[in-house]
Structures are given as C-alpha cells and as structure tokens.
N, C-alpha and C. Protein backbone atom coordinates (compact mmCIF):
# COMPACT_ATOMS: atom_id res chain seq x y z
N UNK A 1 59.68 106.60 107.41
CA UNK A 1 59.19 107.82 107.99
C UNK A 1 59.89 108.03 109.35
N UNK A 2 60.75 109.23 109.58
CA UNK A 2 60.77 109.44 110.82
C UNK A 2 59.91 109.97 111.61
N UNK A 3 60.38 109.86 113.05
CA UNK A 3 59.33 110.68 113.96
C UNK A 3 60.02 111.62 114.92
N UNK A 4 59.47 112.50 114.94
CA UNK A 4 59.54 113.78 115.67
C UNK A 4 59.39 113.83 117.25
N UNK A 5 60.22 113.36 118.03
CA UNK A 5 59.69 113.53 119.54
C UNK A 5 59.15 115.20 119.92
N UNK A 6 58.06 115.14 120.39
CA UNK A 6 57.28 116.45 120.84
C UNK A 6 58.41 116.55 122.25
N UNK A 7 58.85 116.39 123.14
CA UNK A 7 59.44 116.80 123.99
C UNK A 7 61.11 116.18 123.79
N UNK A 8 62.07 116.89 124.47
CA UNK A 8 63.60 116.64 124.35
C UNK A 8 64.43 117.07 125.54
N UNK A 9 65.31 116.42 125.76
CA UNK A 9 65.72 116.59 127.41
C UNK A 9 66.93 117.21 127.13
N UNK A 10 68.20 118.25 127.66
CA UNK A 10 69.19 117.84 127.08
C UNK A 10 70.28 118.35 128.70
N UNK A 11 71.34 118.08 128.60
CA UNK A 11 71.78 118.24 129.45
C UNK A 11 73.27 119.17 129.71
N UNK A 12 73.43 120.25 130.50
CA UNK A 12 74.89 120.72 130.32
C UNK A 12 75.22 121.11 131.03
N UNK A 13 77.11 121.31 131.11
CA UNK A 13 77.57 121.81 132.24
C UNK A 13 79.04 122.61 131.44
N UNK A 14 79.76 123.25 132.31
CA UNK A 14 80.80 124.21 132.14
C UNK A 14 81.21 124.25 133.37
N UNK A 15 83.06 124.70 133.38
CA UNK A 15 83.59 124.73 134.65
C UNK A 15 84.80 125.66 134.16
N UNK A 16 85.09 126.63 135.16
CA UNK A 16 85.74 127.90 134.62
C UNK A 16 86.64 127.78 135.67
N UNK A 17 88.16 128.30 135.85
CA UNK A 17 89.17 128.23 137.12
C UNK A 17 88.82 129.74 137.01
N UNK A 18 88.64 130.13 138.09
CA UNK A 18 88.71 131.70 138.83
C UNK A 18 90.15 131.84 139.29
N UNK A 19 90.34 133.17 138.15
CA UNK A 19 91.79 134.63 139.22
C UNK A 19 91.17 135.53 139.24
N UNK A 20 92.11 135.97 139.93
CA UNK A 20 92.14 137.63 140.46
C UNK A 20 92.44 138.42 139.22
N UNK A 21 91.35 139.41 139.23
CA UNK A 21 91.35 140.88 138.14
C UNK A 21 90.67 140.21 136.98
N UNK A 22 89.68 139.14 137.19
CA UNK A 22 89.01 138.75 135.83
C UNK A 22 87.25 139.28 136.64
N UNK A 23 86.64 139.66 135.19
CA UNK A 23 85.51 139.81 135.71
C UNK A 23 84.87 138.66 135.73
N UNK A 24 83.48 138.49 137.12
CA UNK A 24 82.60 137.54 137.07
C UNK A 24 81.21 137.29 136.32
N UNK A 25 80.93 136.67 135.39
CA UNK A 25 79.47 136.87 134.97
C UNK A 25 79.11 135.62 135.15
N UNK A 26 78.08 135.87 135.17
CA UNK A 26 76.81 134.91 135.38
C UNK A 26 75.26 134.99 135.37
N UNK A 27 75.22 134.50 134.01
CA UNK A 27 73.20 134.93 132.86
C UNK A 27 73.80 136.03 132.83
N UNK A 28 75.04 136.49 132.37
CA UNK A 28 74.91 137.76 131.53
C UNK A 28 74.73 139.36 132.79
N UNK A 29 75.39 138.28 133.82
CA UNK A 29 74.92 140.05 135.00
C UNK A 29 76.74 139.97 135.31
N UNK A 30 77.06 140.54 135.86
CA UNK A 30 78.89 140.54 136.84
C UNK A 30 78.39 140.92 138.19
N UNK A 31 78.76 139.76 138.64
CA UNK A 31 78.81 139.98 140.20
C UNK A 31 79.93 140.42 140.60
N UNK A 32 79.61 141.32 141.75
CA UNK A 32 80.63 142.03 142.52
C UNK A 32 81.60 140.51 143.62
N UNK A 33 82.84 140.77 143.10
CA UNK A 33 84.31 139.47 143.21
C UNK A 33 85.00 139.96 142.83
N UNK A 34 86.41 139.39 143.67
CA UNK A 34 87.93 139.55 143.55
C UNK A 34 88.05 138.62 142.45
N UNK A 35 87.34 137.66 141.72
CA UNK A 35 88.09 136.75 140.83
C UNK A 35 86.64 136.43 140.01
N UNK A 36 87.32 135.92 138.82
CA UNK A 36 86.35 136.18 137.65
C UNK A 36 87.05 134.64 136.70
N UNK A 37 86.15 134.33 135.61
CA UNK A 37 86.44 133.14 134.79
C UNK A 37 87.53 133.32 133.69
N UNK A 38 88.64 132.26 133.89
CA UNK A 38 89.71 132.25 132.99
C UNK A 38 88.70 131.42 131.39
N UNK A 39 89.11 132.14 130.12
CA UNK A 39 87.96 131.69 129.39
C UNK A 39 88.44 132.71 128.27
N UNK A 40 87.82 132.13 126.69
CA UNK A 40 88.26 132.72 125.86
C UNK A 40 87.33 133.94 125.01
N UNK A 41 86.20 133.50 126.03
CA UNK A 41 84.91 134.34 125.80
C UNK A 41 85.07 134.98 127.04
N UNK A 42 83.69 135.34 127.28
CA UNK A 42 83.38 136.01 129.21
C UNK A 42 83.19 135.12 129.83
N UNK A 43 83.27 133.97 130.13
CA UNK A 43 83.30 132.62 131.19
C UNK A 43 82.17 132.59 131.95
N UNK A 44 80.75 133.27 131.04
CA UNK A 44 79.69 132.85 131.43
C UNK A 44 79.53 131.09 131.63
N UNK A 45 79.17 130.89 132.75
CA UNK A 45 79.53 128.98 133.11
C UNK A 45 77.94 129.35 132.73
N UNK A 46 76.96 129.88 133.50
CA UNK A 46 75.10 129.41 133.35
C UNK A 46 75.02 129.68 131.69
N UNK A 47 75.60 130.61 131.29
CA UNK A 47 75.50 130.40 129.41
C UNK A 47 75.62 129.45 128.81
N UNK A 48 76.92 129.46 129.22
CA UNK A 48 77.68 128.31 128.59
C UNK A 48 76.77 127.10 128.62
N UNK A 49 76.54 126.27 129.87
CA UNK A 49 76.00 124.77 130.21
C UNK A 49 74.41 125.16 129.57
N UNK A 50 73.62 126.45 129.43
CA UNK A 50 72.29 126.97 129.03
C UNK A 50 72.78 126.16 127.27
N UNK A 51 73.29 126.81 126.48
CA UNK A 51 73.79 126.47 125.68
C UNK A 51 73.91 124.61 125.00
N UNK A 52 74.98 124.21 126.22
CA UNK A 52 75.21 122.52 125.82
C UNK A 52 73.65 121.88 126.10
N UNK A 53 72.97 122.49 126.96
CA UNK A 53 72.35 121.66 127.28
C UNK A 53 71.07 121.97 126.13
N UNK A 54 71.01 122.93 125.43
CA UNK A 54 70.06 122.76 124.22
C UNK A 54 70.66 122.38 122.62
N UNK A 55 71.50 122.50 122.94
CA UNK A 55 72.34 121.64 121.58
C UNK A 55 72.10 120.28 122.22
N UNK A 56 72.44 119.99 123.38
CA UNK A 56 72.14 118.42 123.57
C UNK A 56 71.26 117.87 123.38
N UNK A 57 70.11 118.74 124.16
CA UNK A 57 68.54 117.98 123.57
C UNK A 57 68.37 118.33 122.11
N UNK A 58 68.82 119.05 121.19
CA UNK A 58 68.43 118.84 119.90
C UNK A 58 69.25 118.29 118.67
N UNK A 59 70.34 117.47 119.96
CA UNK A 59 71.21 116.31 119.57
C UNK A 59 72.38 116.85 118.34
N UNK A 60 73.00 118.15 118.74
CA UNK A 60 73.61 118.65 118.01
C UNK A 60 75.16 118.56 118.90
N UNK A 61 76.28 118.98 118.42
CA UNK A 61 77.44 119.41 118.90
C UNK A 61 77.38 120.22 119.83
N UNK A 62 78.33 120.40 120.82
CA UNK A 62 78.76 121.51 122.09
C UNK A 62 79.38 122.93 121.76
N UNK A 63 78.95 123.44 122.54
CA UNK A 63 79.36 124.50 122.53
C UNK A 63 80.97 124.99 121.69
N UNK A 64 81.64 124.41 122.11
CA UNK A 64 82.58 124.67 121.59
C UNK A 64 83.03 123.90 120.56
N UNK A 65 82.62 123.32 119.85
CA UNK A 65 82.46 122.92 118.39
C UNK A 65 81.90 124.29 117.34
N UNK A 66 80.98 124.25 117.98
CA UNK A 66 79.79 125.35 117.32
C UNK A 66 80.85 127.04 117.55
N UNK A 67 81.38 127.04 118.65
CA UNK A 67 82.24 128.98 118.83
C UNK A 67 83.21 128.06 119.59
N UNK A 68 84.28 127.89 118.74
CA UNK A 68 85.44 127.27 118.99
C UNK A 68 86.53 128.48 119.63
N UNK A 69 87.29 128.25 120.30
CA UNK A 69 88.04 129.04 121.39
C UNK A 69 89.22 129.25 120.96
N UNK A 70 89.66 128.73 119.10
CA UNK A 70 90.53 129.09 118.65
C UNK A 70 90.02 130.13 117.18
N UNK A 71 88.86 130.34 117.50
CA UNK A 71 88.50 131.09 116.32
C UNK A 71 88.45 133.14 117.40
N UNK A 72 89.41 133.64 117.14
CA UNK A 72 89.80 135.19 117.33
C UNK A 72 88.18 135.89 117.31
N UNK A 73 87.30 135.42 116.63
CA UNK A 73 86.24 136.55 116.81
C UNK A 73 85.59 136.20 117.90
N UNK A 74 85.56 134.85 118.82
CA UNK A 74 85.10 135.24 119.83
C UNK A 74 85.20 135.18 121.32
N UNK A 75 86.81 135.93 121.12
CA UNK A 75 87.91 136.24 121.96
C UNK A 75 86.95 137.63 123.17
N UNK A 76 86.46 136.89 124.07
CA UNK A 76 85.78 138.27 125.11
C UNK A 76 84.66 138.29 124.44
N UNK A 77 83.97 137.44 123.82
CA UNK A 77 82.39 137.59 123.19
C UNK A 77 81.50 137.87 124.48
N UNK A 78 80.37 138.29 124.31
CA UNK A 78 79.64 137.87 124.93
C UNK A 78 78.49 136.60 125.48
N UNK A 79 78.50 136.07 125.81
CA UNK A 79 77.94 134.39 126.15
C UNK A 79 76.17 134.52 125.75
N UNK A 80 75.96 135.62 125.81
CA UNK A 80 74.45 135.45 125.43
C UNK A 80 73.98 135.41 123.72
N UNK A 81 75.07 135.89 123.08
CA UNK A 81 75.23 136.15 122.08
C UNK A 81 74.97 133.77 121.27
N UNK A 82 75.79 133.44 122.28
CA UNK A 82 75.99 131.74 122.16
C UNK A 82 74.39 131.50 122.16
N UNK A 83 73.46 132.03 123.19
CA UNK A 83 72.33 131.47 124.06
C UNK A 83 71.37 132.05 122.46
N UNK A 84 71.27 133.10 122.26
CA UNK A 84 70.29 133.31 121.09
C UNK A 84 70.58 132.42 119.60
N UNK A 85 72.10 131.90 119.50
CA UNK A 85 72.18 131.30 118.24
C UNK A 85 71.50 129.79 118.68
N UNK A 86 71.73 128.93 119.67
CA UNK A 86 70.89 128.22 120.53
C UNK A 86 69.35 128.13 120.30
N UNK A 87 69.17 129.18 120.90
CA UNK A 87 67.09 129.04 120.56
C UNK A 87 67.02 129.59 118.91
N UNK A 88 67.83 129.96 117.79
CA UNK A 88 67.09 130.29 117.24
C UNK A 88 67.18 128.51 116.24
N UNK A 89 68.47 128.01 116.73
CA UNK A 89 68.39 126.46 116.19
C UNK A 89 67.36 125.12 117.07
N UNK A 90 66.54 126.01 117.99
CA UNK A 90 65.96 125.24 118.50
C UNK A 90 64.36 125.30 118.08
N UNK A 91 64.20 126.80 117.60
CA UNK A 91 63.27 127.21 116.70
C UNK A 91 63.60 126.82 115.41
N UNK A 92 64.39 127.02 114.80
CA UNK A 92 64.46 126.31 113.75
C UNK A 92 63.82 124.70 113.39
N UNK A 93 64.28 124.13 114.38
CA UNK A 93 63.76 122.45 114.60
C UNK A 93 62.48 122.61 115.13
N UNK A 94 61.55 123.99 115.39
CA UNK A 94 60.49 123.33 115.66
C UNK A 94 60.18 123.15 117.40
N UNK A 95 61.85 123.73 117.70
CA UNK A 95 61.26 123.47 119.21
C UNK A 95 61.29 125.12 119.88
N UNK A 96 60.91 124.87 121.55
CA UNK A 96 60.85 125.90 121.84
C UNK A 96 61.29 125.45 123.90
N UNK A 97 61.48 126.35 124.29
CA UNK A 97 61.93 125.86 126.20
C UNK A 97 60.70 125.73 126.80
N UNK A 98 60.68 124.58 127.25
CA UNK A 98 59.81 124.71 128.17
C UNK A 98 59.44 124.47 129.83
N UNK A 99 60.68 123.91 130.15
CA UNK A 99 61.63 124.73 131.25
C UNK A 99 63.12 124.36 131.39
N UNK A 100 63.58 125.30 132.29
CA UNK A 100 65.10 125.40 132.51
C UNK A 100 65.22 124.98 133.68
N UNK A 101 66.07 124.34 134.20
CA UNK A 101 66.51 123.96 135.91
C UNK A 101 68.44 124.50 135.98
N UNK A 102 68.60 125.31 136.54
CA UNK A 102 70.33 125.76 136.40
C UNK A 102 70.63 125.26 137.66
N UNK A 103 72.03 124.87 138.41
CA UNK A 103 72.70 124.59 139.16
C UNK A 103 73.56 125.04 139.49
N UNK A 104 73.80 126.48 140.08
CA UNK A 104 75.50 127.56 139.96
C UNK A 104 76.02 127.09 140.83
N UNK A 105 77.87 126.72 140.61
CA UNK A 105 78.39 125.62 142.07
C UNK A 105 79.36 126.59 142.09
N UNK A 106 79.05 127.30 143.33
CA UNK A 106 80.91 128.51 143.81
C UNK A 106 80.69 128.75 145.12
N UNK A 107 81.90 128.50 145.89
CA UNK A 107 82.07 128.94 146.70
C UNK A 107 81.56 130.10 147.65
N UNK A 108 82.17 131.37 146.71
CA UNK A 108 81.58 132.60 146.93
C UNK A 108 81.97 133.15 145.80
N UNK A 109 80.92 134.14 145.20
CA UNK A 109 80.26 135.13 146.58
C UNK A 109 78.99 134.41 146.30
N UNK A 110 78.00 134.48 147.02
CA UNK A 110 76.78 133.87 147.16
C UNK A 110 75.75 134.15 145.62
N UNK A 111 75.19 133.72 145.72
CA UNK A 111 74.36 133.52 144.19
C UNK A 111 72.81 134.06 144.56
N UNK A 112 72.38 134.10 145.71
CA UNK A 112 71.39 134.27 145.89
C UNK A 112 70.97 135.87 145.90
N UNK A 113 71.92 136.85 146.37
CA UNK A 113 71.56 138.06 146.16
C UNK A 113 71.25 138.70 144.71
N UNK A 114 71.58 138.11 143.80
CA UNK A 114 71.62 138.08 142.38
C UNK A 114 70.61 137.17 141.31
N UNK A 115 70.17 136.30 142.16
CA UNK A 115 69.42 135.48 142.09
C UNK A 115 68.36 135.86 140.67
N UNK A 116 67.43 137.16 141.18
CA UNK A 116 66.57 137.60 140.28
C UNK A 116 66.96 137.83 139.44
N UNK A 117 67.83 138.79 139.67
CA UNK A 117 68.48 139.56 138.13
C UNK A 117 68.99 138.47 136.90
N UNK A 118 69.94 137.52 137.67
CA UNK A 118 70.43 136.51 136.69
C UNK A 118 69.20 135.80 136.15
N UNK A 119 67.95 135.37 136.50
CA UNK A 119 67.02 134.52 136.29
C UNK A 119 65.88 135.75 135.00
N UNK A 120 66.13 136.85 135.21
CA UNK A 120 65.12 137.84 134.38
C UNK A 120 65.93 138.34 133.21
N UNK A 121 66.99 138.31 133.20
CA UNK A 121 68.14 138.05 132.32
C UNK A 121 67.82 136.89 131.26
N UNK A 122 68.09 136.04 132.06
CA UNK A 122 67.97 134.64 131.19
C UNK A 122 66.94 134.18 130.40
N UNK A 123 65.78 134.80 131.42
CA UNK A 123 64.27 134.39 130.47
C UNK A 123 64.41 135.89 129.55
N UNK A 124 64.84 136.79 129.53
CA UNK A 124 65.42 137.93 128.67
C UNK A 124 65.74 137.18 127.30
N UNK A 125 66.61 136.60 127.29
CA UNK A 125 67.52 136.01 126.62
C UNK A 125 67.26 134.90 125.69
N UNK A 126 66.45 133.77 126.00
CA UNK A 126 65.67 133.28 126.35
C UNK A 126 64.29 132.88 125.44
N UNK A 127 63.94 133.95 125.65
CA UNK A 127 62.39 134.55 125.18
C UNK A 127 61.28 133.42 125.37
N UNK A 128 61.17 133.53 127.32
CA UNK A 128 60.78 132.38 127.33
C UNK A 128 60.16 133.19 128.70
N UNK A 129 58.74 132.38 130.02
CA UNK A 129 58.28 132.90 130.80
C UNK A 129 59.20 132.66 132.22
N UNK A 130 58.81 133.28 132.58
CA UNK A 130 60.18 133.89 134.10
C UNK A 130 59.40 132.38 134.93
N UNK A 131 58.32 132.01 134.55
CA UNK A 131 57.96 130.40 135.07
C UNK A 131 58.69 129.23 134.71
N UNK A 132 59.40 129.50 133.73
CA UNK A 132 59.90 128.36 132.80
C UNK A 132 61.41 128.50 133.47
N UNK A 133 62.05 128.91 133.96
CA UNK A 133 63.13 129.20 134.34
C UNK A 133 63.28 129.01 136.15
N UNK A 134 64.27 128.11 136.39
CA UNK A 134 64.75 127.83 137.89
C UNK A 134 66.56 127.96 137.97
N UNK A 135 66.97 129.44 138.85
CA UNK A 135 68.30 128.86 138.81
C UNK A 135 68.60 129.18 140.57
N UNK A 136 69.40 128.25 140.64
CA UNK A 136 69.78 127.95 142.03
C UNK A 136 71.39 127.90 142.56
N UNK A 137 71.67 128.17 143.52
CA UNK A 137 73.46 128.42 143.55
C UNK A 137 73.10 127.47 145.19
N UNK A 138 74.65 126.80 144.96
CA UNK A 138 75.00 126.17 145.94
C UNK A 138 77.15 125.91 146.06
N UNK A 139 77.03 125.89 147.70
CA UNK A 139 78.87 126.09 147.35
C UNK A 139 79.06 124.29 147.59
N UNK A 140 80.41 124.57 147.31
CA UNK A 140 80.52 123.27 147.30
C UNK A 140 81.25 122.48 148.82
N UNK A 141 81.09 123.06 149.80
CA UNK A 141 81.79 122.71 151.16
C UNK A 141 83.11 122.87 151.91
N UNK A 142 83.39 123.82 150.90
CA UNK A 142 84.99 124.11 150.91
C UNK A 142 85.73 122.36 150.33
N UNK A 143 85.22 121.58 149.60
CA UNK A 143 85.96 120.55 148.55
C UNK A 143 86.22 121.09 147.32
N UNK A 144 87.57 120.69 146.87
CA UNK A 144 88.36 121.17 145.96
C UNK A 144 88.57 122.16 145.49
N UNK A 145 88.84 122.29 144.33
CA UNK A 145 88.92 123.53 143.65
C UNK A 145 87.50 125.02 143.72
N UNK A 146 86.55 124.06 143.43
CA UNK A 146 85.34 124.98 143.21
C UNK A 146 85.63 125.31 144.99
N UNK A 147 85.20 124.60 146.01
CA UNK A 147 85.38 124.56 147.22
C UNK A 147 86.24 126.14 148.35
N UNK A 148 87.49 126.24 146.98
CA UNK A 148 88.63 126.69 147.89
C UNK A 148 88.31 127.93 147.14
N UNK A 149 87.22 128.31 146.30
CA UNK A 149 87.21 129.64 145.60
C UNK A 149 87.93 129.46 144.03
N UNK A 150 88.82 128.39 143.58
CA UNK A 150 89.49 128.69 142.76
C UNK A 150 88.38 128.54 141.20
N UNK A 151 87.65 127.96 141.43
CA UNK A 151 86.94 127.67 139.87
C UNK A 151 85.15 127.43 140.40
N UNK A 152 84.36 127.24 139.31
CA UNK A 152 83.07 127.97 139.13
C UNK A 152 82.50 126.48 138.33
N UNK A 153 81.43 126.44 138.25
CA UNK A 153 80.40 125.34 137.51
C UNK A 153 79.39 125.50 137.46
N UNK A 154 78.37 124.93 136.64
CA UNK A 154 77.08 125.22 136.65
C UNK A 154 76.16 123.85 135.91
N UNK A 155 75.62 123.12 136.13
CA UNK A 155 74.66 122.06 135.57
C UNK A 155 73.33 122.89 135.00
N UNK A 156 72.61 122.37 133.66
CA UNK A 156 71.90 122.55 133.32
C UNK A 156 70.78 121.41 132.42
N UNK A 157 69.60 121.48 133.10
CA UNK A 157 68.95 120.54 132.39
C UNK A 157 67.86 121.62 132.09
N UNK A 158 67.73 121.29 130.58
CA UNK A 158 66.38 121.98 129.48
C UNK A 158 65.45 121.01 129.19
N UNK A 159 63.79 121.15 129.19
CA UNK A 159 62.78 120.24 128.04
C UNK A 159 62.78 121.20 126.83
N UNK A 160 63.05 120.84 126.40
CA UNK A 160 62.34 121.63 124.99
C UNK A 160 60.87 120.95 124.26
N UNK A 161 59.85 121.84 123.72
CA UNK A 161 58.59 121.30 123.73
C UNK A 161 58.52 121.50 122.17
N UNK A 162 58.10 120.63 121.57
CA UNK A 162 57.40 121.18 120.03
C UNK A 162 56.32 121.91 119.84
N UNK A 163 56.71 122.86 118.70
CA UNK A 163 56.24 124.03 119.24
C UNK A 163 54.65 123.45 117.49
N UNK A 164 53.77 123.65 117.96
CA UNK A 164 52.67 123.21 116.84
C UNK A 164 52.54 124.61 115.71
N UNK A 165 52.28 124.58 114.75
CA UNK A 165 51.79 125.79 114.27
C UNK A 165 50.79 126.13 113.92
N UNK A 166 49.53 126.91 114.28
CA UNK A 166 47.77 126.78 114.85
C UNK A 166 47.37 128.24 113.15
C-alpha cells in the first residue's frame, strides 16, 4: 500500500539575461524597462520558478521538459498558460496551494511598485486566496550579472495541501 503525503514542499527557480527592446514580465504584468527576458516563451522568471516549484512538490519533471524550448508552439507563449497546466496536475493528484513564498532578484526597476498587481495576478492564476500568496523583490547589490542589470531570477517555494473530498 502506498501512502499519500497530505502536505508537499516543492521548490523553484529561473534566471533570464536581460536586453534592450525585450519586454519585461513578471506574474503575467510588464513592467515599465529598457530591458526585458531573453527566452523562448515571455521570460516570465515568477512563472516560470511558480511552475518548477509545483512540479517539484508533486515530484514530476521541470518546466522545460514538460514546454520544451525547442518545440515552435511555444515560441512567445504566454507563462501563465505553463502555471494553469501546473495546478490543474496538481488537482489532478489531489492537491491544491496552500501557500506560495516568491523571491524576485533584479536590480531594477524596483518590484515593489508592482507588487500588488503581480501578487492579484498570480492568485488570479492560481485560483487560490490573495492570503496564500507572498511575493517579494530584492536587488542583488550591484553583484554580478543580476547586480549590473543584465539578468533577472526568482526563487519559489510552494506547500501544496491535499485537498479531501466532503
């Protein structure tokens, strides 16, 4: 007999190099920037790592296993489009979010003016309570790449809860 853990941790991240004349998104909003994610989709990084990190806890493959970056259809996809095939395999198993913690790492432009929107978005997306959801931006000190403006990251840790059926 197996057993079913009622709770699941999972963990993810993404890291995008920023140029000039690409757009920026992030949870599915574009922030106003000179430079945007090199990427074969929209270089949503909080999608993206939203994503690994619930395939991780439900101990499945990454992101890009699952929407591979050599398959043409999802050349400029949209990243939320990734996030609903996500919960509906997390519903599928029975599970459901029961909270999110995000980590946005850039330089600039600041994360915090955007803050809401990206976070009401996500629980949008989601289909989950605007309680269950924490995302937070921090730069990285002017160190390295992320540092100097050139590239973008984001950490994500999910619980996912079993969901009972009453």
């Amino acid at each position: 007999m197996t057993h079913k853990p009622r709770l699941r941790i999972g963990h993810g991240f993404d890291l995008h190099r920023l140029e000039p004349g690409r757009r920026l998104i992030i949870g599915g909003i574009e922030l106003a920037h000179d430079r945007g994610c090199v990427a074969h989709s929209d270089g949503d990084v909080l999608f993206h790592a939203v994503v690994d990190s619930i395939f991780g806890a439900l101990g499945l493959d990454d992101l890009g296993s699952v929407f591979p970056d050599s398959d043409p259809q999802w050349q400029g996809a949209g990243s939320g489009q990734f996030v609903k095939e996500a919960i509906r395999q997390a519903a599928q198993g029975g599970y459901a979010i029961g909270n999110l913690d995000a980590t946005i790492v850039l330089q600039r432009p600041k994360v915090s003016p955007y803050k809401e929107q990206i976070c009401r978005n996500l629980v949008s997306v989601l289909g989950c309570h605007r309680s269950q959801v924490n995302v937070k931006g921090k730069t990285h000190e002017l160190v390295d790449a992320i540092g100097q403006g050139d590239a973008i990251s984001c950490h994500v840790v999910v619980l996912l809860e079993e969901q009972t059926i009453v």
